[in-house]
N, C-alpha and C. Protein backbone atom coordinates (compact mmCIF):
# COMPACT_ATOMS: atom_id res chain seq x y z
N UNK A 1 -19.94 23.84 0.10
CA UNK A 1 -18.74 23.06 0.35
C UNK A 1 -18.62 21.90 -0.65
N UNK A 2 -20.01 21.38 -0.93
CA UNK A 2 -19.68 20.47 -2.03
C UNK A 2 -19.28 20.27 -3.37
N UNK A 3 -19.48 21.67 -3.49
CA UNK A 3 -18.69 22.70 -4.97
C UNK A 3 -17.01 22.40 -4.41
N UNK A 4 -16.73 22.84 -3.92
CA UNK A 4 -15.00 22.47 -3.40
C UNK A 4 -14.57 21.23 -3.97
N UNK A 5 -15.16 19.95 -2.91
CA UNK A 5 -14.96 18.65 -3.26
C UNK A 5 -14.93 18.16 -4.59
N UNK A 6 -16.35 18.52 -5.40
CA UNK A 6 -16.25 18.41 -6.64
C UNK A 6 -15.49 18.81 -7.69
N UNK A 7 -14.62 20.18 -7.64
CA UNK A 7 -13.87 20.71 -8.32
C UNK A 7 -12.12 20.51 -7.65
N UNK A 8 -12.14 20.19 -6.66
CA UNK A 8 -10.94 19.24 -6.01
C UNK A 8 -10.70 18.07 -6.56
N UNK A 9 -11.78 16.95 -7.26
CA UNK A 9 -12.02 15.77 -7.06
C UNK A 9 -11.71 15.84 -9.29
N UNK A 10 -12.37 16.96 -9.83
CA UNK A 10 -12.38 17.33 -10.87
C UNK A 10 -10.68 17.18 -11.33
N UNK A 11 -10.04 18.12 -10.72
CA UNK A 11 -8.40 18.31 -10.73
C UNK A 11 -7.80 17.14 -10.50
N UNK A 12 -7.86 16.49 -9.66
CA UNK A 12 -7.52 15.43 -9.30
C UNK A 12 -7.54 14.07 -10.56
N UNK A 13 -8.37 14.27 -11.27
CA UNK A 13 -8.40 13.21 -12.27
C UNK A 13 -7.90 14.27 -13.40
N UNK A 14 -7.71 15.21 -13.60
CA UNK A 14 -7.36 15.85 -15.45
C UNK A 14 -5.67 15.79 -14.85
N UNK A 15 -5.23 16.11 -13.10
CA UNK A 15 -3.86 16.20 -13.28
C UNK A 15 -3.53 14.11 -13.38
N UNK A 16 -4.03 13.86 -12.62
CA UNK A 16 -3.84 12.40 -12.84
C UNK A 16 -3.66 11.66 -14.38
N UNK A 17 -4.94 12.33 -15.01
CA UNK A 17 -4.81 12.23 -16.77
C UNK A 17 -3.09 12.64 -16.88
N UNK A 18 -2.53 13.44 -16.93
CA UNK A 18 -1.35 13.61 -16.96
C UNK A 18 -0.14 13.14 -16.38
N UNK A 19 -0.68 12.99 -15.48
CA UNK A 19 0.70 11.78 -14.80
C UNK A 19 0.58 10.54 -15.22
N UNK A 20 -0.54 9.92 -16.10
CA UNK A 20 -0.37 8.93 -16.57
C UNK A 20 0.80 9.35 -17.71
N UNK A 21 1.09 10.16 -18.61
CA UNK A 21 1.87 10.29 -19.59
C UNK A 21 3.18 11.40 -18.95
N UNK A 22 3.47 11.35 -18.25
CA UNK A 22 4.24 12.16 -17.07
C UNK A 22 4.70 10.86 -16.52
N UNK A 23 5.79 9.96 -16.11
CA UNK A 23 6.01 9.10 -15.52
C UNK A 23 6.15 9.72 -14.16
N UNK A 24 6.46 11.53 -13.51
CA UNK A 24 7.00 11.73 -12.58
C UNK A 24 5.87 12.05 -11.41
N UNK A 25 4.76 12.11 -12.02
CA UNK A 25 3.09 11.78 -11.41
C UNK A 25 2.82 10.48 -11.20
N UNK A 26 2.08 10.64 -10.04
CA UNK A 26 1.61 9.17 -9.59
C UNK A 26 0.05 9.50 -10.81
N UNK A 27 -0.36 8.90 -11.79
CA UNK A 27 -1.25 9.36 -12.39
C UNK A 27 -2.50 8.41 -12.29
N UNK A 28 -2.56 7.27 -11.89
CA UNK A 28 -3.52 6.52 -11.64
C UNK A 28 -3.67 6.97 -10.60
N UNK A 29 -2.73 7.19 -9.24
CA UNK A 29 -3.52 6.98 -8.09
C UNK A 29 -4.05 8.26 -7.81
N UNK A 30 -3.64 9.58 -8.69
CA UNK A 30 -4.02 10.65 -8.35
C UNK A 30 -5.85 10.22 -8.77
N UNK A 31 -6.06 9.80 -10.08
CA UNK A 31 -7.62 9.30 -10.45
C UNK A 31 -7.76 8.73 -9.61
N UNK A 32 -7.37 7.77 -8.70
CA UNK A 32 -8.47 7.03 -7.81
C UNK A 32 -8.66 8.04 -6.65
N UNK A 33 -7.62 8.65 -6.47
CA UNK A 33 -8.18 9.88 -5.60
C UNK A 33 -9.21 11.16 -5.50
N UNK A 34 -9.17 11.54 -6.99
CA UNK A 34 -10.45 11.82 -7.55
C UNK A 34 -11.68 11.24 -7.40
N UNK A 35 -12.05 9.81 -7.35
CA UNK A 35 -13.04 9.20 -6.80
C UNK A 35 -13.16 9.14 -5.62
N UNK A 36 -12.28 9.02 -4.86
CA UNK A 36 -12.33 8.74 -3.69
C UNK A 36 -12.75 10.29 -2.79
N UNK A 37 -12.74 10.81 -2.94
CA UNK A 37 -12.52 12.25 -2.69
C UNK A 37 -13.97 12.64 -2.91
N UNK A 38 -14.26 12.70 -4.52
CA UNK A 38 -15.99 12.73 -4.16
C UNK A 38 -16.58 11.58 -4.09
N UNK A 39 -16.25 10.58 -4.22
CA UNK A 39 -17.30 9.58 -2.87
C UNK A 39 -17.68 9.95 -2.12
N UNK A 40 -16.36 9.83 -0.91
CA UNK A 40 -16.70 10.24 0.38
C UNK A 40 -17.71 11.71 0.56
N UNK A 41 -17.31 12.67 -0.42
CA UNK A 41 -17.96 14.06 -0.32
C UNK A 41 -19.35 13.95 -0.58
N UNK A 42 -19.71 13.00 -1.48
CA UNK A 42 -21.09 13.01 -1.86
C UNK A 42 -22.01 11.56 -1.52
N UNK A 43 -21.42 11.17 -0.17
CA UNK A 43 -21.98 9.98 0.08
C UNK A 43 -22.24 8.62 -1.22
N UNK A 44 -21.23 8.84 -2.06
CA UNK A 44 -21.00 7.62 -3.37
C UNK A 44 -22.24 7.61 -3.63
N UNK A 45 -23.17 9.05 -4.38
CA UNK A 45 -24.27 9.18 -4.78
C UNK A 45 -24.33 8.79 -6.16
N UNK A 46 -22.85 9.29 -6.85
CA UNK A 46 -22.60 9.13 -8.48
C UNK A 46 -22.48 7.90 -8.80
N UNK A 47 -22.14 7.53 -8.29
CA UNK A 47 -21.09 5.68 -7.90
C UNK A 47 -21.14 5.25 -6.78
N UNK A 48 -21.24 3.50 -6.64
CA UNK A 48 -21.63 3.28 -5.53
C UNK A 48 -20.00 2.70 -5.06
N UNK A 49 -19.92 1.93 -3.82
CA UNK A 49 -19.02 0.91 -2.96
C UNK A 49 -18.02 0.39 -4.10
N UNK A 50 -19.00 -0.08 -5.15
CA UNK A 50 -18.51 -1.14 -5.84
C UNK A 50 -17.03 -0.59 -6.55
N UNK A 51 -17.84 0.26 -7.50
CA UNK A 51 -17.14 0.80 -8.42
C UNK A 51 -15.77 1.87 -7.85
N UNK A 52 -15.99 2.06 -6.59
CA UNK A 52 -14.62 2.81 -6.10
C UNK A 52 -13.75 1.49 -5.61
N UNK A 53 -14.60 0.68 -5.37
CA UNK A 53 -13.49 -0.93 -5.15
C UNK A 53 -12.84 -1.20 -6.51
N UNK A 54 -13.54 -1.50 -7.04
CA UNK A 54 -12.70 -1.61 -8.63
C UNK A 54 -11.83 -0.90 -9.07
N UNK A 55 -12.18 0.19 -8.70
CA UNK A 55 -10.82 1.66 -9.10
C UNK A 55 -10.13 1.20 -8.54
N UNK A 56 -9.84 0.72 -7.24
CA UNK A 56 -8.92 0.88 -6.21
C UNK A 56 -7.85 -0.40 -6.82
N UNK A 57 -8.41 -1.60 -7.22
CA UNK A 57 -8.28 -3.17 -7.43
C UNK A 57 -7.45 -2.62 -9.21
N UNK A 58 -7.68 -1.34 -9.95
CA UNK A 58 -7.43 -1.28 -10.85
C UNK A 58 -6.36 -0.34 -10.69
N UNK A 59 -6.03 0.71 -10.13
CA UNK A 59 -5.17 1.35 -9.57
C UNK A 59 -4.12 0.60 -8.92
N UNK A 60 -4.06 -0.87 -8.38
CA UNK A 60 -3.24 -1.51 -7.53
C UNK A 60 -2.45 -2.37 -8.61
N UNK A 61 -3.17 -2.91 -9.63
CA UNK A 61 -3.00 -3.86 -10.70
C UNK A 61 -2.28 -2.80 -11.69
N UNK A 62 -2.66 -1.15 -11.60
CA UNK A 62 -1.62 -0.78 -12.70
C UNK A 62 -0.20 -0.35 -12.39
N UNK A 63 -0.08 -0.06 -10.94
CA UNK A 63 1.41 -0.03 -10.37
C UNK A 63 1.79 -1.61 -10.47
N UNK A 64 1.46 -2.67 -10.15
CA UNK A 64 2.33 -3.54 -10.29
C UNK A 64 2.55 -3.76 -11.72
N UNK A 65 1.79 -3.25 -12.86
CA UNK A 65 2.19 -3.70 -13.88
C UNK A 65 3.20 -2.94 -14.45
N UNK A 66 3.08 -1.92 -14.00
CA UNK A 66 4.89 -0.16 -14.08
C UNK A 66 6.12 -1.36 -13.81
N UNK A 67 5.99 -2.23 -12.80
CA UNK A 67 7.14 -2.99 -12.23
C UNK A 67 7.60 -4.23 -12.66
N UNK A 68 6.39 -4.97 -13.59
CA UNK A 68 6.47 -5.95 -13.75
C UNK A 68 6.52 -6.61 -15.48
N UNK A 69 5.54 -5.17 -15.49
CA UNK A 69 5.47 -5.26 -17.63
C UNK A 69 7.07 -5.41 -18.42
N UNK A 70 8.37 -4.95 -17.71
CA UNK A 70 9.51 -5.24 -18.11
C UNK A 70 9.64 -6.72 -17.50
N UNK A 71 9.82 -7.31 -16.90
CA UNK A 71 10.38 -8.82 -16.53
C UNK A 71 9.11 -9.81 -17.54
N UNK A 72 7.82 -8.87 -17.58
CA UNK A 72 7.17 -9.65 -18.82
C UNK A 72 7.58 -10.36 -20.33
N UNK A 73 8.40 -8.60 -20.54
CA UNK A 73 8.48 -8.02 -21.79
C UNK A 73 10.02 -9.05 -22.00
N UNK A 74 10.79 -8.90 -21.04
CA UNK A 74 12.15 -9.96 -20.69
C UNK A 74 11.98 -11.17 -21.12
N UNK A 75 11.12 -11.82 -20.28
CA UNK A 75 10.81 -13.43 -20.36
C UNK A 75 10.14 -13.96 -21.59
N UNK A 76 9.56 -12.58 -22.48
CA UNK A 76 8.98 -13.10 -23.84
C UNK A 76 9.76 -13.49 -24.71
N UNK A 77 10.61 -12.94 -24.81
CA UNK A 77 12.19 -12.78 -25.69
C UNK A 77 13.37 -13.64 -24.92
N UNK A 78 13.04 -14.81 -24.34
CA UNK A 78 13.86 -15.85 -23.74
C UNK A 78 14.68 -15.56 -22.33
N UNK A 79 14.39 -14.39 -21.56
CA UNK A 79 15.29 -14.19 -20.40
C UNK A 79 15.31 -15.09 -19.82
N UNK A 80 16.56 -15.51 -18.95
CA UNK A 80 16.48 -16.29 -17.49
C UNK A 80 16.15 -15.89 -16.93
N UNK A 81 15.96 -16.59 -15.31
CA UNK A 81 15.70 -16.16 -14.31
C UNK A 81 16.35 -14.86 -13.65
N UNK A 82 17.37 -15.15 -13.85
CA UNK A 82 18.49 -13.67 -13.63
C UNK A 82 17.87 -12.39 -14.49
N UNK A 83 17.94 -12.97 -16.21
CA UNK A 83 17.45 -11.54 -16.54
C UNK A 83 16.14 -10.80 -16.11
N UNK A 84 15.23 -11.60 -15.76
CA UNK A 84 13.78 -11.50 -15.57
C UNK A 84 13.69 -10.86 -14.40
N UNK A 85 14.58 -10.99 -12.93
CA UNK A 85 14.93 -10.43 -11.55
C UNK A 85 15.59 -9.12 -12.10
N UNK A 86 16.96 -9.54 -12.59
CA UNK A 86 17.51 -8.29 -13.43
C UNK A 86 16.25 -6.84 -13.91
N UNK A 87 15.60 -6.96 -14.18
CA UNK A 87 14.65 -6.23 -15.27
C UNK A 87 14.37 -5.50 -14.22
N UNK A 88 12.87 -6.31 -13.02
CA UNK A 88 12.76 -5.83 -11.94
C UNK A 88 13.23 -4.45 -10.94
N UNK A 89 14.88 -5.54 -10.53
CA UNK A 89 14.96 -4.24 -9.44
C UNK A 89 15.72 -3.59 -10.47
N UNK A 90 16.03 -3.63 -11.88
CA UNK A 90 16.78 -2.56 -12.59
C UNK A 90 15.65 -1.49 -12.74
N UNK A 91 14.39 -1.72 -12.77
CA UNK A 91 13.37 -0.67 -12.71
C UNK A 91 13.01 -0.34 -11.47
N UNK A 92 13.21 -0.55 -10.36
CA UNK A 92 13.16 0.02 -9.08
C UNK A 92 14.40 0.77 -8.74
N UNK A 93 15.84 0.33 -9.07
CA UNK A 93 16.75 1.17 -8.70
C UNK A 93 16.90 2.50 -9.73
N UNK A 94 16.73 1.97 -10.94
CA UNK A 94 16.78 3.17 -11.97
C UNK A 94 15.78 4.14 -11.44
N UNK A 95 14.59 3.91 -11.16
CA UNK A 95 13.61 4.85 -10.94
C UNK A 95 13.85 5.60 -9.43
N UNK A 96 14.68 4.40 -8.65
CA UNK A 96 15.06 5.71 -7.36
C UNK A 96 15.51 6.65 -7.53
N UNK A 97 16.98 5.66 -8.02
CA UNK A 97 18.01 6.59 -8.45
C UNK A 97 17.89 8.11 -9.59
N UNK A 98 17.49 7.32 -10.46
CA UNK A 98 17.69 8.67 -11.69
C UNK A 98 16.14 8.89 -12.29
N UNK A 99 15.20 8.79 -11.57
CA UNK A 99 13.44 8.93 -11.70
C UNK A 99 13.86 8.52 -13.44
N UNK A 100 12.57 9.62 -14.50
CA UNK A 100 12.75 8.93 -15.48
C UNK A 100 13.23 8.54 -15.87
N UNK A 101 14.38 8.40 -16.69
CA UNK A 101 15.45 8.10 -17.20
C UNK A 101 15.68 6.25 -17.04
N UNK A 102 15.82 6.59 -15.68
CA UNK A 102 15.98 5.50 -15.14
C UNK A 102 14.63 4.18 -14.73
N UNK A 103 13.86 4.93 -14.67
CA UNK A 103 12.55 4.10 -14.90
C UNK A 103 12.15 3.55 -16.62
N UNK A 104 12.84 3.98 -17.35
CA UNK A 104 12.89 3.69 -18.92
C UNK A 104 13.72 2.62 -18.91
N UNK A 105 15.37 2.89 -18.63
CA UNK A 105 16.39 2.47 -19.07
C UNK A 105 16.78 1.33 -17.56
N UNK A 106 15.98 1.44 -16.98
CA UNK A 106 16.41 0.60 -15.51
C UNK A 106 16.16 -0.92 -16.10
N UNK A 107 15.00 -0.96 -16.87
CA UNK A 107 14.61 -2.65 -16.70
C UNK A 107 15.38 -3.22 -18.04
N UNK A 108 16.00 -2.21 -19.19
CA UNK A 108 16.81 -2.71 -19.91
C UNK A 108 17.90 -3.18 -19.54
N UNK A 109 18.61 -2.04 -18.97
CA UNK A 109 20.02 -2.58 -18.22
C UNK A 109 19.83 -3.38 -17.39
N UNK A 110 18.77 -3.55 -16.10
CA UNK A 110 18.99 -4.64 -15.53
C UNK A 110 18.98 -6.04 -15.80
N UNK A 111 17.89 -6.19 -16.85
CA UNK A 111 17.81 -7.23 -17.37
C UNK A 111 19.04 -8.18 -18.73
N UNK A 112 19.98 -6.59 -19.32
CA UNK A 112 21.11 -7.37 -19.90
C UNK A 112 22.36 -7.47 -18.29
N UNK A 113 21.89 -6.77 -17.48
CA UNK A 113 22.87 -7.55 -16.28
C UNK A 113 23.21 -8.84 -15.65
N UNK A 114 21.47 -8.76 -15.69
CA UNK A 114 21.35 -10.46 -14.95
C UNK A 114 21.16 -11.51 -15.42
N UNK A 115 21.35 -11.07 -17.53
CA UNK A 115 21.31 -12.13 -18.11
C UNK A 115 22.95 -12.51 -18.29
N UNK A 116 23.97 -11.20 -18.62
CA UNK A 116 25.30 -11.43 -18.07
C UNK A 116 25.94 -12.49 -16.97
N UNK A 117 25.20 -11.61 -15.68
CA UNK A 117 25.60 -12.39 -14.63
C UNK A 117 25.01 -14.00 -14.32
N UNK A 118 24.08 -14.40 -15.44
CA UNK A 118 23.68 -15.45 -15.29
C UNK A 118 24.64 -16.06 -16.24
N UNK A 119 25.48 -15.85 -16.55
CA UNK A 119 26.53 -16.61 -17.77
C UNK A 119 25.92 -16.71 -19.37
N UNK A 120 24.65 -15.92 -19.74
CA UNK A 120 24.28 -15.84 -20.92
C UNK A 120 25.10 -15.23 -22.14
N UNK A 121 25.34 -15.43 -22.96
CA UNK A 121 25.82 -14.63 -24.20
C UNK A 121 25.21 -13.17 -24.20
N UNK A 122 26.29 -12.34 -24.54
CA UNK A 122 25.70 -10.47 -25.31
C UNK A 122 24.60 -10.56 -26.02
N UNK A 123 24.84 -11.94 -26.94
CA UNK A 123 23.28 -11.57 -27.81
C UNK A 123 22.22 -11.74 -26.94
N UNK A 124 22.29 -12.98 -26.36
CA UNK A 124 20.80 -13.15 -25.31
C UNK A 124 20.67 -12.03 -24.37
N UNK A 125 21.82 -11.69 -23.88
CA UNK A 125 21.59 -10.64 -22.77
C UNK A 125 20.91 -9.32 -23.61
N UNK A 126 21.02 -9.22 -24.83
CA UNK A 126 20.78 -8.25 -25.53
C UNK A 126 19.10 -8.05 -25.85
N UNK A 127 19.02 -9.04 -26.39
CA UNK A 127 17.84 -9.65 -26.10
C UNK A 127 16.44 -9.51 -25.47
N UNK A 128 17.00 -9.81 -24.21
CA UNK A 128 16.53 -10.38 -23.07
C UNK A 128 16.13 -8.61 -22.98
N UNK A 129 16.94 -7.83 -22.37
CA UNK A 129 17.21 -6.50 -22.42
C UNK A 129 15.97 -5.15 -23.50
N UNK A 130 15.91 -5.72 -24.65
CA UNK A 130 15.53 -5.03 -25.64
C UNK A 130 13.99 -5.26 -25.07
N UNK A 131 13.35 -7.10 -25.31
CA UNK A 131 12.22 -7.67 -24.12
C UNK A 131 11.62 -6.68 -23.30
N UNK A 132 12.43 -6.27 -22.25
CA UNK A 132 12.29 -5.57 -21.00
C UNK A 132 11.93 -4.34 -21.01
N UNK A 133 12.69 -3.67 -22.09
CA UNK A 133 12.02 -2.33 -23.03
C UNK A 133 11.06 -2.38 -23.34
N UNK A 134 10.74 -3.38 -24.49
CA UNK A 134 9.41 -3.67 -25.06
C UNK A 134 8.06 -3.49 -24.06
N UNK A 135 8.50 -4.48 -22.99
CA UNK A 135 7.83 -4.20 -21.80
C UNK A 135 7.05 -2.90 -21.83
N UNK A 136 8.05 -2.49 -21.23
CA UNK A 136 8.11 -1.42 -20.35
C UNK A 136 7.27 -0.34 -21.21
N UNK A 137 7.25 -0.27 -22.51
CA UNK A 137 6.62 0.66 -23.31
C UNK A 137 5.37 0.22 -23.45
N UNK A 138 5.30 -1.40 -23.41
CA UNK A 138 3.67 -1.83 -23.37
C UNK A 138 2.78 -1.68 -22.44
N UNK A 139 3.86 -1.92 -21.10
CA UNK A 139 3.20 -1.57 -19.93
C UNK A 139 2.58 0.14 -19.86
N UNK A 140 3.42 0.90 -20.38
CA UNK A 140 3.17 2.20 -20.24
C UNK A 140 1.89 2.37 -21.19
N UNK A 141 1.71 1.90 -22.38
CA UNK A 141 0.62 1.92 -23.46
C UNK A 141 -0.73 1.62 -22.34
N UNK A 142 -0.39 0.67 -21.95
CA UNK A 142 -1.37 -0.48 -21.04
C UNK A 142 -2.16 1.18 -19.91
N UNK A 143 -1.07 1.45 -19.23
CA UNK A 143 -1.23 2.80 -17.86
C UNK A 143 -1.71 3.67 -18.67
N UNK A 144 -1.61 4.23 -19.70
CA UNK A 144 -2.00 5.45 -20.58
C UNK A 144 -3.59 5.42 -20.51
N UNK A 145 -3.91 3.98 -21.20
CA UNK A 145 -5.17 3.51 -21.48
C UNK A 145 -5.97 3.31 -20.32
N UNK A 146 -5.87 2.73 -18.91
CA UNK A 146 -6.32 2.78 -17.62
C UNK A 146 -6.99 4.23 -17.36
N UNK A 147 -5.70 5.35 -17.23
CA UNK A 147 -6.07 6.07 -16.63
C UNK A 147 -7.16 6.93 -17.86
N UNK A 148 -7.45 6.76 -19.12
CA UNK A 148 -8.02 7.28 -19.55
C UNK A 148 -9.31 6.98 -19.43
N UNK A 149 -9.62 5.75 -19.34
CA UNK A 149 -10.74 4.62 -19.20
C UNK A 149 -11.29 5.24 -17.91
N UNK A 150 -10.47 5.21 -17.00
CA UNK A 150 -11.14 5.79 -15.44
C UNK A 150 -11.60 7.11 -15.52
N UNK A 151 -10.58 8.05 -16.18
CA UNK A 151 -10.97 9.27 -16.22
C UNK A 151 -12.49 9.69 -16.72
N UNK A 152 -12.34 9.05 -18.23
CA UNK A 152 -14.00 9.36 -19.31
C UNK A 152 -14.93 8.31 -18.04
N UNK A 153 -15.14 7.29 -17.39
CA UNK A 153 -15.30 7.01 -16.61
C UNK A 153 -16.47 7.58 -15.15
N UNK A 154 -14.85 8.42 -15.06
CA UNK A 154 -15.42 9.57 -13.81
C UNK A 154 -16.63 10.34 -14.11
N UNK A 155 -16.09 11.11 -15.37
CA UNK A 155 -17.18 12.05 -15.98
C UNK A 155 -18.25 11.55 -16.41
N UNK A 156 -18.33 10.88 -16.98
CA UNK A 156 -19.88 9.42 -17.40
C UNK A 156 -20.53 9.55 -16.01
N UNK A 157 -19.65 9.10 -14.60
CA UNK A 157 -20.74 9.05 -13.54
C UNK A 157 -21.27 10.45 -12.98
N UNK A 158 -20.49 11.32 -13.38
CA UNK A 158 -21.22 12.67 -12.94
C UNK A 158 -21.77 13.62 -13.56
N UNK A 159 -21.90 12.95 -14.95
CA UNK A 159 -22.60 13.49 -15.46
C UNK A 159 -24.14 12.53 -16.32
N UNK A 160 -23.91 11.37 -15.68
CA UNK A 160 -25.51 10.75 -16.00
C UNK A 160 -25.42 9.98 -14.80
């Protein structure tokens, strides 16, 4: 049975590897599920408490950064407060609404919205907007690199 777990737990991090570059995969949390999965299966013989806490603390820190690396990327490039909120739920509604697409293009548009609706100029809103992109691609650079780190990671603990 512990052949199962292990080759369950195996999948779990190479499809996760992929949903990191797949926005339509949860791809970190599928890796922490991979740990978590053979933890529990193998009494955290490979790895102890710690290190599935850290996954978990690192897995939590890379979804907020999917949400937040645009209002970053915004506020570097002078957004207001508006554009910087703007960015935000423009990447939560884009990503309801129209999944990728909209998880790309959500924190741009939102953020030239709410630099608009904050009475800013086209250029700043433009700006502000382009920022939020920037983001958003750094943030994604940032998630790429996580889940790879965890992944080579995984295999390091089960295999020394």
């Amino acid at each position: 049975m512990e052949t199962f777990w292990l080759v369950l737990s195996i999948l779990l991090v190479i499809v996760g590897v992929w949903g990191t570059i797949i926005p339509v995969l949860p791809g970190i949390a599928l890796i922490f599920s991979g740990y978590a999965v053979w933890g529990i299966a193998s009494g955290l013989k490979d790895y102890g408490t710690t290190t599935l806490l850290v996954m978990g603390l690192i897995t939590i820190f890379s979804y907020a950064l999917d949400y937040y690396a645009g209002a970053i990327g915004a506020k570097k490039f002078g957004a207001s407060r508006g554009g910087v909120w703007g960015s935000i739920i423009g990447a939560i509604i884009g990503f309801v609404f129209f999944n990728l697409p909209g998880l790309i293009l959500g924190p741009f548009v939102g953020a030239i919205a709410g630099e608009l609706l904050a009475g800013r100029s086209h250029s700043d809103a433009f700006r502000a907007g382009w920022g939020a992109f920037l983001g958003f691609l750094a943030g994604s650079l940032i998630r790429v690199t996580i889940g790879i780190v965890m992944s080579l990671l995984f295999f390091y603990y089960l295999i020394f």
